[in-house]
N, C-alpha and C. Protein backbone atom coordinates (compact mmCIF):
# COMPACT_ATOMS: atom_id res chain seq x y z
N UNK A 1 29.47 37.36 -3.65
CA UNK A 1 28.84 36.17 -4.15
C UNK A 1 29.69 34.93 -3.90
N UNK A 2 30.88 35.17 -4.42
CA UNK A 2 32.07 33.90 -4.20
C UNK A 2 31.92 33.48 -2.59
N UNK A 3 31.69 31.88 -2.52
CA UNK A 3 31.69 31.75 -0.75
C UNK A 3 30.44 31.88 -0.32
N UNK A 4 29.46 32.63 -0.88
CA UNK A 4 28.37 32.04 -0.49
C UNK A 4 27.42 31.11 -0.52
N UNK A 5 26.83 30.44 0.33
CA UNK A 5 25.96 28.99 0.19
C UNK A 5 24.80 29.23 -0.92
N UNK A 6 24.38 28.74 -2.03
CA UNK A 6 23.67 28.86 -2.90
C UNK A 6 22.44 28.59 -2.60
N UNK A 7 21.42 29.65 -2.42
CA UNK A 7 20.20 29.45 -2.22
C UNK A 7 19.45 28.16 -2.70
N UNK A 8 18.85 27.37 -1.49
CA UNK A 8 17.43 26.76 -2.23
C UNK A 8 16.35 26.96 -2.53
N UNK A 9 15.90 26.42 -3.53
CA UNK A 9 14.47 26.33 -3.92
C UNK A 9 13.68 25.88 -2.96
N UNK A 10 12.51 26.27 -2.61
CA UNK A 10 12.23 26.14 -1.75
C UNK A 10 12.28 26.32 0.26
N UNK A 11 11.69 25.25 0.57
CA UNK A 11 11.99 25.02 1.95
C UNK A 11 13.61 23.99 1.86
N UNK A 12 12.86 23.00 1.64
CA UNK A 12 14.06 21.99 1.86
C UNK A 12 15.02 21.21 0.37
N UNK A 13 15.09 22.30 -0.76
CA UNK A 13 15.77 21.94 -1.65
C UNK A 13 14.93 20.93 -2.86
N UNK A 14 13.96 20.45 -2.03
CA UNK A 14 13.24 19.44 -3.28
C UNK A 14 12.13 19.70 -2.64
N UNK A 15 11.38 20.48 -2.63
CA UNK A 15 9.90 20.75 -1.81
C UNK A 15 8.71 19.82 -3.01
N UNK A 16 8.66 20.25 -4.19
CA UNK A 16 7.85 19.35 -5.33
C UNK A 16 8.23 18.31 -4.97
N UNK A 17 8.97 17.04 -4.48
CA UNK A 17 9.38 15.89 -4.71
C UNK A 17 8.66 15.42 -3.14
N UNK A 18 8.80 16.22 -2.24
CA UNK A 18 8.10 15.30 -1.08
C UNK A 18 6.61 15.30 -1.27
N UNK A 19 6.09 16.89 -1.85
CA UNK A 19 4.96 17.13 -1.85
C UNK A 19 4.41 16.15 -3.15
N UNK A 20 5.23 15.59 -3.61
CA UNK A 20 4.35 15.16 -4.96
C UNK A 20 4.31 13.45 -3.77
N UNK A 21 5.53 12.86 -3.12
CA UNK A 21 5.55 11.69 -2.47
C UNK A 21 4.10 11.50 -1.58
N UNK A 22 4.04 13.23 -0.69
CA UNK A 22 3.01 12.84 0.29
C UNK A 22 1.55 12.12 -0.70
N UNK A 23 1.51 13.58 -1.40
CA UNK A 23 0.26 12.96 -2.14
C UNK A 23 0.29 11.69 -2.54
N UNK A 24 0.97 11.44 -3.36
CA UNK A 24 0.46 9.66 -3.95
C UNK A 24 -0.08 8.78 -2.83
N UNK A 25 0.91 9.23 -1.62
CA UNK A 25 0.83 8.45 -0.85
C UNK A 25 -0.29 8.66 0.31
N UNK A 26 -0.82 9.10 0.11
CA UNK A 26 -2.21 10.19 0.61
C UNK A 26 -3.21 9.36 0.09
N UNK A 27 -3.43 9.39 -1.40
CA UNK A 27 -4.42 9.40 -2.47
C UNK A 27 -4.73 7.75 -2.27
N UNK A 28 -3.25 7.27 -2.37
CA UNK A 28 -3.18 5.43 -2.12
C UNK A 28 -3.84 4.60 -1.25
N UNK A 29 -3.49 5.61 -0.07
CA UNK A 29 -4.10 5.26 1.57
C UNK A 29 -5.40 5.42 1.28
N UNK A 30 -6.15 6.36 0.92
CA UNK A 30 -7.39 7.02 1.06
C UNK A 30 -8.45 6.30 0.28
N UNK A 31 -7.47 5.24 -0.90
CA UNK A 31 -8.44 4.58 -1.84
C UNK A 31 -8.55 3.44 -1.41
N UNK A 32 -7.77 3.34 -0.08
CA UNK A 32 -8.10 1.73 0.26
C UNK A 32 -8.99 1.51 1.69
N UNK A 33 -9.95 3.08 1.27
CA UNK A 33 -11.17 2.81 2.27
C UNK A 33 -12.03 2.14 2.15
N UNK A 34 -13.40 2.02 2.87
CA UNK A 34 -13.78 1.73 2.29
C UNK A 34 -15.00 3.04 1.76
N UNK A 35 -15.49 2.07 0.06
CA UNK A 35 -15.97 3.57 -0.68
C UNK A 35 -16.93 4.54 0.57
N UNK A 36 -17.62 4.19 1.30
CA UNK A 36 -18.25 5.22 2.07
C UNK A 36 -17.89 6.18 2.88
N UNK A 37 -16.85 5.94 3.06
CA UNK A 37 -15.35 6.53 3.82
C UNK A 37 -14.85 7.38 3.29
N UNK A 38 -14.53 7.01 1.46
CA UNK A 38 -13.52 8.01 1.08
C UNK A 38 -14.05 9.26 0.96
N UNK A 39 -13.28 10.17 1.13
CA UNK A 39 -13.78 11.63 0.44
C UNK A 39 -13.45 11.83 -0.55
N UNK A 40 -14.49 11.91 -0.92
CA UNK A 40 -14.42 11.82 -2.23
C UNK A 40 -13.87 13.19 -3.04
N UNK A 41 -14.28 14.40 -2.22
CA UNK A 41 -14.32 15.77 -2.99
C UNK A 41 -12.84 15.72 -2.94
N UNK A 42 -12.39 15.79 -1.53
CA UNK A 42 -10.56 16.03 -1.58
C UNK A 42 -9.87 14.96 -2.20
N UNK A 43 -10.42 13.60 -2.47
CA UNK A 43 -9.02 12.63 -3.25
C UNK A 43 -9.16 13.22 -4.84
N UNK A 44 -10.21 13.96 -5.20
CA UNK A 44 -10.04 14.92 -6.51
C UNK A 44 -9.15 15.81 -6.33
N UNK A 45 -9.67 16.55 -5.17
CA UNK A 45 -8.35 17.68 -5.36
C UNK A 45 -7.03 17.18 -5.32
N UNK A 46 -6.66 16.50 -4.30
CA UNK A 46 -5.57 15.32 -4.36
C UNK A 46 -4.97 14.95 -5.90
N UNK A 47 -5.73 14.40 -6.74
CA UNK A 47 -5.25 13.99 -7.79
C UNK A 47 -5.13 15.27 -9.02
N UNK A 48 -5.98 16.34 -8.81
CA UNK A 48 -5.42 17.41 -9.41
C UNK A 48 -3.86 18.14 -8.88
N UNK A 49 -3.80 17.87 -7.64
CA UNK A 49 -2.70 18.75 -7.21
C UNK A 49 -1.51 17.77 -7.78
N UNK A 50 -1.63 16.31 -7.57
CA UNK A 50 -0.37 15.27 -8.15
C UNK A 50 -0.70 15.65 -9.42
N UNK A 51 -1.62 15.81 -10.52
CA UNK A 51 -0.92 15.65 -11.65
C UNK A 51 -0.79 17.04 -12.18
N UNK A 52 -0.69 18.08 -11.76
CA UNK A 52 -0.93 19.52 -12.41
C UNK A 52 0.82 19.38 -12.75
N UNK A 53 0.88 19.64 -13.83
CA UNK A 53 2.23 19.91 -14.31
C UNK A 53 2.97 18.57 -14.83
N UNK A 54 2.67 17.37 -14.58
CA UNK A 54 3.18 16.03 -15.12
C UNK A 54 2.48 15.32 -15.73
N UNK A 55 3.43 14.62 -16.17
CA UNK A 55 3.14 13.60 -17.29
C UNK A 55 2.27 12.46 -16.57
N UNK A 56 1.11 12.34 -17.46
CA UNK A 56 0.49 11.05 -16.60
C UNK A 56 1.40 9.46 -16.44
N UNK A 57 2.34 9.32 -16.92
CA UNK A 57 2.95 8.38 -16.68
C UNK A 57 3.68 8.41 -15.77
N UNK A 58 4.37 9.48 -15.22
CA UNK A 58 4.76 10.15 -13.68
C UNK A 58 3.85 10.05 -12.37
N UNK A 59 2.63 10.63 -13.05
CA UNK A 59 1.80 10.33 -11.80
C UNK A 59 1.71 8.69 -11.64
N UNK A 60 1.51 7.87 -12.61
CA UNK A 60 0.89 6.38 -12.23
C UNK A 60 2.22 5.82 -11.61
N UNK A 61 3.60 6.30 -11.98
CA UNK A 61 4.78 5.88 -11.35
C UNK A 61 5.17 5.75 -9.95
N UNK A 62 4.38 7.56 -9.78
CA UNK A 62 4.35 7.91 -8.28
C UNK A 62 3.50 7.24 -7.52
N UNK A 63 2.56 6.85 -8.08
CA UNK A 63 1.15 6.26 -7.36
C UNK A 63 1.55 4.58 -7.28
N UNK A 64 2.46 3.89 -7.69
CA UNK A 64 2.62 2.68 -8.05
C UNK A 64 3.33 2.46 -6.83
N UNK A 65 4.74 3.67 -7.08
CA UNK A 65 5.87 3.23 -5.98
C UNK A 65 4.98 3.70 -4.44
N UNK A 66 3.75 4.87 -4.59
CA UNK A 66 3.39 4.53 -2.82
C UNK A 66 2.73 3.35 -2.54
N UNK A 67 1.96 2.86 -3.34
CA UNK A 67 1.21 1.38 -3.21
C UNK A 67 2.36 0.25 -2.36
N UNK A 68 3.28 0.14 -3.21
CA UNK A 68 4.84 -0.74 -2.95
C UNK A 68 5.17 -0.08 -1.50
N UNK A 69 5.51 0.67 -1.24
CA UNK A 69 5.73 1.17 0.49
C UNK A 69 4.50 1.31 1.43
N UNK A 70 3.93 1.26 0.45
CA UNK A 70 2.29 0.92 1.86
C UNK A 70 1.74 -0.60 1.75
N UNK A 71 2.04 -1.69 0.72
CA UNK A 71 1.76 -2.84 0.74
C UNK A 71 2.78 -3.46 0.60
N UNK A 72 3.82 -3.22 1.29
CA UNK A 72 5.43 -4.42 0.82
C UNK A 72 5.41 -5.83 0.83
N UNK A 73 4.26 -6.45 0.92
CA UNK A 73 4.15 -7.79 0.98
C UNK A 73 3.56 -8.13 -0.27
N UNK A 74 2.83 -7.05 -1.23
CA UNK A 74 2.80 -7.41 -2.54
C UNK A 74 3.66 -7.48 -3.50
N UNK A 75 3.25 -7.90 -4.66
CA UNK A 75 4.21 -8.10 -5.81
C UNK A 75 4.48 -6.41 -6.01
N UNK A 76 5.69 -5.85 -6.24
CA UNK A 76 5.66 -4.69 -6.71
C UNK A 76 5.22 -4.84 -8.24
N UNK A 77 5.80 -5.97 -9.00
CA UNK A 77 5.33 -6.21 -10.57
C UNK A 77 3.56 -5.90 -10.72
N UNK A 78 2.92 -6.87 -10.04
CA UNK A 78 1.69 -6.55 -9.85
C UNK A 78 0.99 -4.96 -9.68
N UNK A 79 1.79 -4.42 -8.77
CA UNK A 79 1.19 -3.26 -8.23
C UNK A 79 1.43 -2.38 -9.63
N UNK A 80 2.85 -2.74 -10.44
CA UNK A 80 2.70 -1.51 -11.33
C UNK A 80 2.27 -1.75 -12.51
N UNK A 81 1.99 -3.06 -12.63
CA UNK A 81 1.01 -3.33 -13.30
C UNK A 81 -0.58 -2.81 -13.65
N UNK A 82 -0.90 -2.65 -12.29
CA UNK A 82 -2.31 -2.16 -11.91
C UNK A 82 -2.01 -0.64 -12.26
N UNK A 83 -1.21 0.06 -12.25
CA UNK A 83 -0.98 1.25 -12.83
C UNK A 83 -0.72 1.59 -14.35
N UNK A 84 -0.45 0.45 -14.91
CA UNK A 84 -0.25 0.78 -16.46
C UNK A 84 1.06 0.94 -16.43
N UNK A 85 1.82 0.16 -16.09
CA UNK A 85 3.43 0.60 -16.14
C UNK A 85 3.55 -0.96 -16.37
N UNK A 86 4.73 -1.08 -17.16
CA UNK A 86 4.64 -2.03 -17.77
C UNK A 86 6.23 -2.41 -17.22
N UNK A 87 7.29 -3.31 -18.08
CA UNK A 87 8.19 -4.39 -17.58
C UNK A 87 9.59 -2.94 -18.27
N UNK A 88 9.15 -2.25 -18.30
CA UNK A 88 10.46 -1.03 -18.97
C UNK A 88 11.04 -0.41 -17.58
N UNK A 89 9.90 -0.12 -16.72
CA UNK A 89 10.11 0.25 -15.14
C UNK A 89 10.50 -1.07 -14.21
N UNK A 90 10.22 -2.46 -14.98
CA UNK A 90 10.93 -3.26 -13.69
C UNK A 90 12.08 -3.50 -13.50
C-alpha cells in the first residue's frame, strides 16, 4: 500500500464537478433558443440530472456562473441576480 498512487474517484478525480459544469452550461445555452427550438423533453432531463442530489441554491449558483462565461459582457451582479442569488455570493 505504502508508495502507492491513491486511487481516483472516478475518471478524472472530480467527474461530478465537470459533469455538473457541462450541464448548467448545456441547460443555459439551450434556454437561449429560441422557444420553438428548445427541447424541451431533454432541458428537463437536463435539469433533473443538475439538481439530483443538490441543494437548489447550488444549482442556481451553477446556472448563474455558466450564464457569466457564456455572456461575459453582462453584469455578472445582474445575471445572479436573475438566479435568486443575492449580494452574499458577490
Amino acid at each position: 500500500m505504502w508508495g502507492l498512487p491513491m486511487s481516483k474517484k472516478g475518471i478524472t478525480g472530480h467527474d461530478e464537478w465537470v459533469l455538473t459544469e457541462a450541464l448548467a452550461t448545456a441547460l443555459v445555452a439551450l434556454e437561449q433558443l429560441a422557444p420553438k427550438h428548445q427541447p424541451q423533453a431533454h432541458m428537463e432531463d437536463i435539469r433533473k440530472l443538475l439538481s439530483n442530489g443538490k441543494e437548489p441554491a447550488t444549482v442556481s449558483l451553477h446556472l448563474a456562473q455558466a450564464k457569466c462565461r457564456l455572456f461575459p459582457d453582462q453584469d455578472p451582479l445582474d445575471i445572479y441576480k436573475e438566479y435568486g442569488i443575492g449580494d452574499e455570493y458577490g
